[in-house]
C-alpha atoms as a PDB file:
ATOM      1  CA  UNK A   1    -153.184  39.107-121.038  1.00  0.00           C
ATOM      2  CA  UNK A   2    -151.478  37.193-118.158  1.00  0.00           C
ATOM      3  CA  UNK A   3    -153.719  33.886-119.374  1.00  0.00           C
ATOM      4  CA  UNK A   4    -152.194  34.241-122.990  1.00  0.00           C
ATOM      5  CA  UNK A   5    -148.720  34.850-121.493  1.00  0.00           C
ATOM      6  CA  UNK A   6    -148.817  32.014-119.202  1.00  0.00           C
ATOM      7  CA  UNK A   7    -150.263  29.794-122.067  1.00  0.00           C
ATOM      8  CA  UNK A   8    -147.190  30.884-124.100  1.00  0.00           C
ATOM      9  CA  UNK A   9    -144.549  29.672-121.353  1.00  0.00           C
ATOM     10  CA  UNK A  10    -146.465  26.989-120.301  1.00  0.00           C
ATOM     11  CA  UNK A  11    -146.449  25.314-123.715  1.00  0.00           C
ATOM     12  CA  UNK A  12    -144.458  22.140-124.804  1.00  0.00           C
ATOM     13  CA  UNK A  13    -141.681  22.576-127.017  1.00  0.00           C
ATOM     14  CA  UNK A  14    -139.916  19.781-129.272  1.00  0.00           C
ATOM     15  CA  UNK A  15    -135.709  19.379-127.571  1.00  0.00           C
ATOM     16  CA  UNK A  16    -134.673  18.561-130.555  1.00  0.00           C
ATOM     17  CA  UNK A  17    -134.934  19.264-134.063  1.00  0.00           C
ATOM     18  CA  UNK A  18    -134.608  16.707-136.760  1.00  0.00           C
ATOM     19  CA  UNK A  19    -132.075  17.143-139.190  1.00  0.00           C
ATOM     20  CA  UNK A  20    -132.850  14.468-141.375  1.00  0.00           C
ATOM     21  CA  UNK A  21    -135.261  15.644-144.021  1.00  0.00           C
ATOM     22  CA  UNK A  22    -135.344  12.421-146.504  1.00  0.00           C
ATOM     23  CA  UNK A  23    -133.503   9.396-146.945  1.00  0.00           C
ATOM     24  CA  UNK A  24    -132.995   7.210-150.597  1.00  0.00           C
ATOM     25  CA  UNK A  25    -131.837   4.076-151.440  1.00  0.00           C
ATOM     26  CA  UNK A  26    -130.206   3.194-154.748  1.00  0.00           C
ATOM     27  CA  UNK A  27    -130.737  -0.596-155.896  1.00  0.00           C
ATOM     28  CA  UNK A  28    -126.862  -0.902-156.152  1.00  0.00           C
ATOM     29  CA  UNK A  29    -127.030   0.164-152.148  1.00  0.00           C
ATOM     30  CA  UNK A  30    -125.621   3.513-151.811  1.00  0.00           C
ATOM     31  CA  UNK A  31    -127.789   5.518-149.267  1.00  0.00           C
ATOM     32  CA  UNK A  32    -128.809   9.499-150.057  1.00  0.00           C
ATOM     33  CA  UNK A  33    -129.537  11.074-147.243  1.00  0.00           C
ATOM     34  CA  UNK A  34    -130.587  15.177-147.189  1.00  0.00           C
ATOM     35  CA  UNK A  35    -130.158  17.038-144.505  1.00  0.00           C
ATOM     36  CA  UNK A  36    -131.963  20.515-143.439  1.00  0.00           C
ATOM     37  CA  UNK A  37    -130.539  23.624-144.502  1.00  0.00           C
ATOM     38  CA  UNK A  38    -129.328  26.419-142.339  1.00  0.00           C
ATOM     39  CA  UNK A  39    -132.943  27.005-140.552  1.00  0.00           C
ATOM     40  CA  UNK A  40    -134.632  24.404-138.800  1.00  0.00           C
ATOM     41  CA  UNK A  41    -137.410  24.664-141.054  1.00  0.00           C
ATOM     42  CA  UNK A  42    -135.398  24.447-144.318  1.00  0.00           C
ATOM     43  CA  UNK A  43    -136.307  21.504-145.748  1.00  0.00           C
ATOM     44  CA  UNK A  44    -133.801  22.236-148.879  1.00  0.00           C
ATOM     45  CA  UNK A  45    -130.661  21.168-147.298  1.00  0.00           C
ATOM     46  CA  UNK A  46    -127.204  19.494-148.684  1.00  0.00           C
ATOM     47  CA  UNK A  47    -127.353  15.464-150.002  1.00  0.00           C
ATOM     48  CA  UNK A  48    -124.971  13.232-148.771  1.00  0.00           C
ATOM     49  CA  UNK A  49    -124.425   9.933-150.333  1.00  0.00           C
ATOM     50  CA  UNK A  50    -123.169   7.141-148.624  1.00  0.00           C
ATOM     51  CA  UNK A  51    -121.281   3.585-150.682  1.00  0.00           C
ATOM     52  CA  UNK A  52    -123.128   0.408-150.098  1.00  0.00           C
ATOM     53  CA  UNK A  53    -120.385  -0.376-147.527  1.00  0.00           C
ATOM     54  CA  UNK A  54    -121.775   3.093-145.349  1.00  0.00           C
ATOM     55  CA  UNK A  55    -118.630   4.583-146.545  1.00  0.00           C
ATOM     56  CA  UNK A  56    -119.119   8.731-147.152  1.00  0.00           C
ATOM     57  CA  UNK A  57    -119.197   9.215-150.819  1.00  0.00           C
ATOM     58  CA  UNK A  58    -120.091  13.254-151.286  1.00  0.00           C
ATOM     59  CA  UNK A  59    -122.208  15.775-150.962  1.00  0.00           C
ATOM     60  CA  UNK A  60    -124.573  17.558-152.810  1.00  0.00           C
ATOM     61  CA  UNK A  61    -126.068  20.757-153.208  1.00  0.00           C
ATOM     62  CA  UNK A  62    -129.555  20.938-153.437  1.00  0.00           C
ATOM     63  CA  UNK A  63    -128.973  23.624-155.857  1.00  0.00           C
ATOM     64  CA  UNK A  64    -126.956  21.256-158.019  1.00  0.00           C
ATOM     65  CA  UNK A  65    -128.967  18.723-157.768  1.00  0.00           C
ATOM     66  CA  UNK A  66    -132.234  17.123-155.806  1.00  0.00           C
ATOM     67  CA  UNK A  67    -132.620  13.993-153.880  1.00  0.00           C
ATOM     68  CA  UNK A  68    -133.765  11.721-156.264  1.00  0.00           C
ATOM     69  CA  UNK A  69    -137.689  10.448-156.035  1.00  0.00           C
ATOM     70  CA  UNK A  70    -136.864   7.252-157.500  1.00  0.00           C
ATOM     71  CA  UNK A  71    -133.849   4.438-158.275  1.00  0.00           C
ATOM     72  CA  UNK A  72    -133.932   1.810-161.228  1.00  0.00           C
ATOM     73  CA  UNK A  73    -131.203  -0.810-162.668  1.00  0.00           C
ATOM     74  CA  UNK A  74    -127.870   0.671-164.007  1.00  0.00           C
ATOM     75  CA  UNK A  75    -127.883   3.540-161.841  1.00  0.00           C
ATOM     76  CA  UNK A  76    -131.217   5.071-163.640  1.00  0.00           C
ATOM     77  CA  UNK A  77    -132.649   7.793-160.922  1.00  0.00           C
ATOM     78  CA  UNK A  78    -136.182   9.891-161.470  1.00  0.00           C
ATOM     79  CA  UNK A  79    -136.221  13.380-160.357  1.00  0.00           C
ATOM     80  CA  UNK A  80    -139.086  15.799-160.210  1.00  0.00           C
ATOM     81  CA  UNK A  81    -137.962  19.375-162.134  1.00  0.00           C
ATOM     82  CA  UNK A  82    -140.439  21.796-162.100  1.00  0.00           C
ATOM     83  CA  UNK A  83    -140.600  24.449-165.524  1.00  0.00           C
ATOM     84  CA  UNK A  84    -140.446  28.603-165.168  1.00  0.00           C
ATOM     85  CA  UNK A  85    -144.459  28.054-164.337  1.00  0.00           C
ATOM     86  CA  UNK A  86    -144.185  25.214-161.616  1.00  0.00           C
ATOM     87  CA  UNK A  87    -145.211  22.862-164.220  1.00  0.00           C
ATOM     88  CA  UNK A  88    -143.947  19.409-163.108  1.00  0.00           C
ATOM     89  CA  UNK A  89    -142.420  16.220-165.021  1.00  0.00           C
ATOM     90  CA  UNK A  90    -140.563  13.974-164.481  1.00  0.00           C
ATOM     91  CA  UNK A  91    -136.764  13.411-165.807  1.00  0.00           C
ATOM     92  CA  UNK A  92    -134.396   9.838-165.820  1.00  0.00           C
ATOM     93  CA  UNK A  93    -131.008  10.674-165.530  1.00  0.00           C
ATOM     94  CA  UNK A  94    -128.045   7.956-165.223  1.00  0.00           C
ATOM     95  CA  UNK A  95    -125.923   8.849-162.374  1.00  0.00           C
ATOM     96  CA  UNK A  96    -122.176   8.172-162.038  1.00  0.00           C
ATOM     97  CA  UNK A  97    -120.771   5.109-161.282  1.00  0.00           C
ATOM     98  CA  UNK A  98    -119.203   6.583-157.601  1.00  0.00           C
ATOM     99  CA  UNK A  99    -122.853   7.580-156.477  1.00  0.00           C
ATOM    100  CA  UNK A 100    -124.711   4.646-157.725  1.00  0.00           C
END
């Protein structure tokens, strides 16, 4: 028991914990970065969007809206959605000009 104990205290533990869980970038420049949520191992956490001059745009919630997995020309952006049996396809949307 003491072995498993002192195993237990004796073990390495990470200082920090990231907070950054994914970072975009648009082709017009704007940066998208999403955070973690409330619990270090949330990885469903608010979007913040940054202009092209690093200026803070917004931010999203993931609930609104997900980070998206891909940019094109004229502010085109891919996201994943997923239907009512975790079926997966993929979705263009054109974002607004402010988030480009």
């Amino acid at each position: 028991m003491n072995s498993a104990r002192e195993q237990i205290e004796n073990r390495p533990f990470f200082t920090e914990v990231p907070i950054v869980r994914a970072i975009r970038a648009a082709w017009e420049g704007t940066l998208w970065i999403q955070r973690r949520g409330e619990e270090p191992w949330d990885d469903e956490g608010p979007i913040d969007v940054f202009g092209s001059d690093r200026s803070y745009v917004g931010t999203y919630d993931p609930r609104d809206t997900g980070i998206p997995a891909a940019f094109g020309p004229d502010g085109l952006a891919a996201f994943w959605e997923f239907d009512e049996l975790d079926v997966p396809s993929i979705v263009v949307k054109r974002l607004p000009v402010e988030v480009r």
